[in-house]
N, C-alpha and C. Protein backbone atom coordinates (compact mmCIF):
# COMPACT_ATOMS: atom_id res chain seq x y z
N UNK A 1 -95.49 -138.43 36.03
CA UNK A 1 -94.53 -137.43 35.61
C UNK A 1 -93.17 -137.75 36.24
N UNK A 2 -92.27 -137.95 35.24
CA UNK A 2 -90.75 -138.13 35.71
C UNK A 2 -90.44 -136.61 36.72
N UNK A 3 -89.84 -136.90 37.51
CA UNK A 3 -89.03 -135.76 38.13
C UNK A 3 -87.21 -136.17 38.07
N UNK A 4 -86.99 -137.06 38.54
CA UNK A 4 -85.58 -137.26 38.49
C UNK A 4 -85.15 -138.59 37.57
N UNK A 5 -84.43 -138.26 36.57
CA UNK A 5 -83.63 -139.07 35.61
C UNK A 5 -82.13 -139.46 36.32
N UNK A 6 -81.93 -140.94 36.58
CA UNK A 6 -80.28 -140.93 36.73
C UNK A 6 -79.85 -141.48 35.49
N UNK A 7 -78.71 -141.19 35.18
CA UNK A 7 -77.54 -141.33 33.80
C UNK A 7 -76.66 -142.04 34.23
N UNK A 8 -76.50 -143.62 33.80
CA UNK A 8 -75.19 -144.67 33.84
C UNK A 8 -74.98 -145.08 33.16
N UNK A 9 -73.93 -144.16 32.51
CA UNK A 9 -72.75 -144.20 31.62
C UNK A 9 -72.23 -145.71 32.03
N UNK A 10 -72.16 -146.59 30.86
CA UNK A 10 -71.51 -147.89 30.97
C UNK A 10 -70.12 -148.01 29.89
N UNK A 11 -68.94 -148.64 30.16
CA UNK A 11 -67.76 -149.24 29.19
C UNK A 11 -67.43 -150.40 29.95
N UNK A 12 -67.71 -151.10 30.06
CA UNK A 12 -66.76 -152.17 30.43
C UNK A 12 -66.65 -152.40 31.83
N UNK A 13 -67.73 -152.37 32.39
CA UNK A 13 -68.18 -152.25 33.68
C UNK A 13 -69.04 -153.70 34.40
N UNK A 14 -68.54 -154.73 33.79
CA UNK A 14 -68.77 -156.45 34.34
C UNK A 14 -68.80 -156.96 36.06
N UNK A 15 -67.92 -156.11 36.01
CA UNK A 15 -67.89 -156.68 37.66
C UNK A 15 -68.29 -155.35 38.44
N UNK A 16 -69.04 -154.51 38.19
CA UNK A 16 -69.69 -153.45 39.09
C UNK A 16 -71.21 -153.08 38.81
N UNK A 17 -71.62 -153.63 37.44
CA UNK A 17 -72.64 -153.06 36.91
C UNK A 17 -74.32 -153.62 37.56
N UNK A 18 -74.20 -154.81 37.72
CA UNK A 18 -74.76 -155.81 38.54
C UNK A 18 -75.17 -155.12 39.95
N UNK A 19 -74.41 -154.95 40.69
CA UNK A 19 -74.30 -154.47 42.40
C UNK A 19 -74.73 -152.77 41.97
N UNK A 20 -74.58 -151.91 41.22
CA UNK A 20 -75.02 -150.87 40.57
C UNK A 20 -76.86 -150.87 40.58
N UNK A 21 -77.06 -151.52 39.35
CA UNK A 21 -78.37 -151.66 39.09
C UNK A 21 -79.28 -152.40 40.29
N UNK A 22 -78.83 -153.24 41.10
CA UNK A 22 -79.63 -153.87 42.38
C UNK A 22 -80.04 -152.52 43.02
N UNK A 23 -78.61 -151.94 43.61
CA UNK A 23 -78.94 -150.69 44.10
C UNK A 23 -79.72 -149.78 44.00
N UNK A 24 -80.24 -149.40 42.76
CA UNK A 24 -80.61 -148.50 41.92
C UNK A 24 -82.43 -148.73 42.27
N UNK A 25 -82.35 -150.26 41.79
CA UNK A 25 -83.88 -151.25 42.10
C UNK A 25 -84.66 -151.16 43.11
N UNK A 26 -83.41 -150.80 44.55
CA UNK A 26 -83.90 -150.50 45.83
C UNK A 26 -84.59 -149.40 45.60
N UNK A 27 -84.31 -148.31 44.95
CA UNK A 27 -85.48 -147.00 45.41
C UNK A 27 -86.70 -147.25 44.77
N UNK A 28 -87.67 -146.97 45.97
CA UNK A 28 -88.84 -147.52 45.26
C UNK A 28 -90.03 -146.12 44.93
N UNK A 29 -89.63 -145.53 43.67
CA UNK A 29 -90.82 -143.99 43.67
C UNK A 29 -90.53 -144.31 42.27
N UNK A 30 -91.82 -143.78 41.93
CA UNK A 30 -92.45 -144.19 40.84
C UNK A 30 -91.93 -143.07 39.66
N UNK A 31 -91.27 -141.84 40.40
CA UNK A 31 -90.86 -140.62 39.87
C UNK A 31 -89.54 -140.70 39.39
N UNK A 32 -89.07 -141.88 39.27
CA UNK A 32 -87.48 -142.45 38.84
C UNK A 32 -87.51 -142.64 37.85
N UNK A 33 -86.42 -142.46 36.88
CA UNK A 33 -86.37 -143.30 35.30
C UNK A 33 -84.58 -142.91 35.15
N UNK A 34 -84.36 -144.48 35.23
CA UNK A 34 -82.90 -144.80 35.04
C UNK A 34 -82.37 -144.73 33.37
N UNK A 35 -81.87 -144.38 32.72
CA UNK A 35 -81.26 -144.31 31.92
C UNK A 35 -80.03 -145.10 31.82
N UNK A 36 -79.81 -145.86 30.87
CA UNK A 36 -78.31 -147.22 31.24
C UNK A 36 -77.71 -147.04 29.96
N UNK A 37 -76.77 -146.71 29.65
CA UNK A 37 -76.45 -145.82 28.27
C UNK A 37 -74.72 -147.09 28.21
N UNK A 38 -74.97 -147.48 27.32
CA UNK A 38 -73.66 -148.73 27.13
C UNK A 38 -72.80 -147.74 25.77
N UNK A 39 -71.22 -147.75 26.49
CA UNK A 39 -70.78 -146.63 25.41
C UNK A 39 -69.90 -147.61 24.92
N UNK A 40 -71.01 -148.76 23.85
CA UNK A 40 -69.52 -149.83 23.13
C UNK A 40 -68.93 -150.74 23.94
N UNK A 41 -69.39 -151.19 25.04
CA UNK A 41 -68.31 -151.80 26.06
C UNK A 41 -67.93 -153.29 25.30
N UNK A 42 -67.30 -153.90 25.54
CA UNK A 42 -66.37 -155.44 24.82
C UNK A 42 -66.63 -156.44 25.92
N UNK A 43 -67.06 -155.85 27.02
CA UNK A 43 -67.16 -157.31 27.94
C UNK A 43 -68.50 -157.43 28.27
N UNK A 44 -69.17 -158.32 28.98
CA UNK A 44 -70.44 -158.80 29.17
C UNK A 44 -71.45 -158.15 29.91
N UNK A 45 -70.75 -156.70 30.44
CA UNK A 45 -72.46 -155.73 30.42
C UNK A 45 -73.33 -155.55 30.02
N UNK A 46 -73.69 -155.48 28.55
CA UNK A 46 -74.61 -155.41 28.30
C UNK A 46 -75.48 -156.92 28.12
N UNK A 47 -75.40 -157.64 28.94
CA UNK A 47 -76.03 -159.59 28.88
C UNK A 47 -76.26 -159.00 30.91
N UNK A 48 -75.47 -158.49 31.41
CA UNK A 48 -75.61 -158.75 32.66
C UNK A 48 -76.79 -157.27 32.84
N UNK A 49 -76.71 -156.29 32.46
CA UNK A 49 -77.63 -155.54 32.57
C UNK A 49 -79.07 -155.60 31.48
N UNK A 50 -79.02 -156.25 30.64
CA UNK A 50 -80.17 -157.08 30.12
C UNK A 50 -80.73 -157.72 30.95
N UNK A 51 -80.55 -158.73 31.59
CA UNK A 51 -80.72 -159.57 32.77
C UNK A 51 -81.22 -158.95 33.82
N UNK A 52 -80.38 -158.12 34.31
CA UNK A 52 -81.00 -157.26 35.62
C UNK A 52 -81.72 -156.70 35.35
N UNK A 53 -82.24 -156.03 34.56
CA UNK A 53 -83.45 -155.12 34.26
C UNK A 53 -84.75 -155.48 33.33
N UNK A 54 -84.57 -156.90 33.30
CA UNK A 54 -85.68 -157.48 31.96
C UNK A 54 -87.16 -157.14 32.96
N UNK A 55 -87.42 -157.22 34.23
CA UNK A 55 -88.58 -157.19 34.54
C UNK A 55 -88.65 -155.50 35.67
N UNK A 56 -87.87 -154.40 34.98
CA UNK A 56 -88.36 -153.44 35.41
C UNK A 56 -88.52 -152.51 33.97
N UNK A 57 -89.24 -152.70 33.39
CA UNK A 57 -89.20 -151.87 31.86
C UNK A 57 -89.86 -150.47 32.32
N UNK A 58 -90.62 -149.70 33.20
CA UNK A 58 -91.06 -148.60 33.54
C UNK A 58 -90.03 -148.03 34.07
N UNK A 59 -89.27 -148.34 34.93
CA UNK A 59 -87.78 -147.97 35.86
C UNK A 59 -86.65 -147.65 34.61
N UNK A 60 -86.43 -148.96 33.80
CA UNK A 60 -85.36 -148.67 33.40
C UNK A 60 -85.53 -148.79 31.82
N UNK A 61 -84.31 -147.89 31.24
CA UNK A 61 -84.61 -147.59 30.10
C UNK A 61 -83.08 -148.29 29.52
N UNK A 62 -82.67 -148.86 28.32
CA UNK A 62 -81.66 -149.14 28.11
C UNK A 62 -81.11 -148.65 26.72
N UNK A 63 -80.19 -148.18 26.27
CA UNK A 63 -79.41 -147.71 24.96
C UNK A 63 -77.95 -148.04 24.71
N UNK A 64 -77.68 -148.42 23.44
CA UNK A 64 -76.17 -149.12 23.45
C UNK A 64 -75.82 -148.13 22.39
N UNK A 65 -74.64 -147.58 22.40
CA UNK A 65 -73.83 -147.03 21.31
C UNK A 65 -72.40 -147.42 21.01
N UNK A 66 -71.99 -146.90 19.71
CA UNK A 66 -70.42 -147.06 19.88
C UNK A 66 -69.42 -146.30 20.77
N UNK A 67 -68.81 -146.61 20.61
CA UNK A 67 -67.56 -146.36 21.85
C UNK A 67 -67.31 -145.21 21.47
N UNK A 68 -67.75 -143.48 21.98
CA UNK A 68 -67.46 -142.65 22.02
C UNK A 68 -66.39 -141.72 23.03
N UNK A 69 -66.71 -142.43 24.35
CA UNK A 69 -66.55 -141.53 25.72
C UNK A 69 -67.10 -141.12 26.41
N UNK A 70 -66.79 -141.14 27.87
CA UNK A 70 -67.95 -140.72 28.97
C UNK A 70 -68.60 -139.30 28.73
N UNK A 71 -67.95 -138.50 28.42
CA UNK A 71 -68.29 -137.07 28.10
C UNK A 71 -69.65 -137.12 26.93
N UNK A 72 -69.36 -137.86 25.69
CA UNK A 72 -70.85 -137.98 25.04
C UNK A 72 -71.29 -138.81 25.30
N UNK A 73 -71.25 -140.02 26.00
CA UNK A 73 -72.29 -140.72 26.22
C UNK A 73 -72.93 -140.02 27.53
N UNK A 74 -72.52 -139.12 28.71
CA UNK A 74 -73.55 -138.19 29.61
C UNK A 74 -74.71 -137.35 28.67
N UNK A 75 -73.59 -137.00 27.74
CA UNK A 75 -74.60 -135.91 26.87
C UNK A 75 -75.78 -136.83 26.08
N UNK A 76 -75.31 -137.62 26.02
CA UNK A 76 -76.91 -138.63 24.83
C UNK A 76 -77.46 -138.96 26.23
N UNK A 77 -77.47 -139.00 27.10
CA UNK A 77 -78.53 -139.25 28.30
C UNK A 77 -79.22 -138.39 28.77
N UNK A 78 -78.57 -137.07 28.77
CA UNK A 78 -79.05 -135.85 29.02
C UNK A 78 -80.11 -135.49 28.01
N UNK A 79 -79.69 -136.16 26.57
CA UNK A 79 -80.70 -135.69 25.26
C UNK A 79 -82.11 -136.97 25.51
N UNK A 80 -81.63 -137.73 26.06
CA UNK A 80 -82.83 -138.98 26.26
C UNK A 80 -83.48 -138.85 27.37
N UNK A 81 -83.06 -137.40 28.43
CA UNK A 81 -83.86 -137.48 29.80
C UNK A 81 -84.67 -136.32 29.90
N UNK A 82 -84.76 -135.67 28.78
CA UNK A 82 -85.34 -134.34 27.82
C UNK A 82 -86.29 -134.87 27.64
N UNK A 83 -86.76 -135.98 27.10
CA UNK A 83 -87.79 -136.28 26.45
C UNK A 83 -88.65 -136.75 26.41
């Protein structure tokens, strides 16, 4: 049973997203489920967070959309941590 969902809102986040998700990797409870929500970004986040997360598929969950804004892309995480 999930208890705590975290929500990371991604745009264009290449040189932070990496040192982010390591971090994230460190907690080790089984009651975690990361949510990585890519809002459209143009630079190579979503290849570098592919990468970082190919061998935690229970931990982490991944979704790409178009470029809306931080404000709906929290809210489509919030609708994906519902469920």
């Amino acid at each position: 049973m999930i208890k705590l969902s975290i929500i990371i809102p991604v745009y264009n986040t290449e040189k932070q997203i990496k040192n982010c998700l390591e971090s994230v990797k460190e907690q080790v409870n089984e009651n975690i489920e990361v949510l990585i929500i890519n809002d459209g970004s143009l630079d190579s986040s979503e290849s570098i967070i592919k990468e970082t997360i190919e061998n935690y598929p229970d931990m982490f969950k991944y979704y790409a959309k178009p470029h809306t804004g931080v404000a709906d892309t929290r809210n489509f995480g919030i609708e994906k941590a519902m469920r």
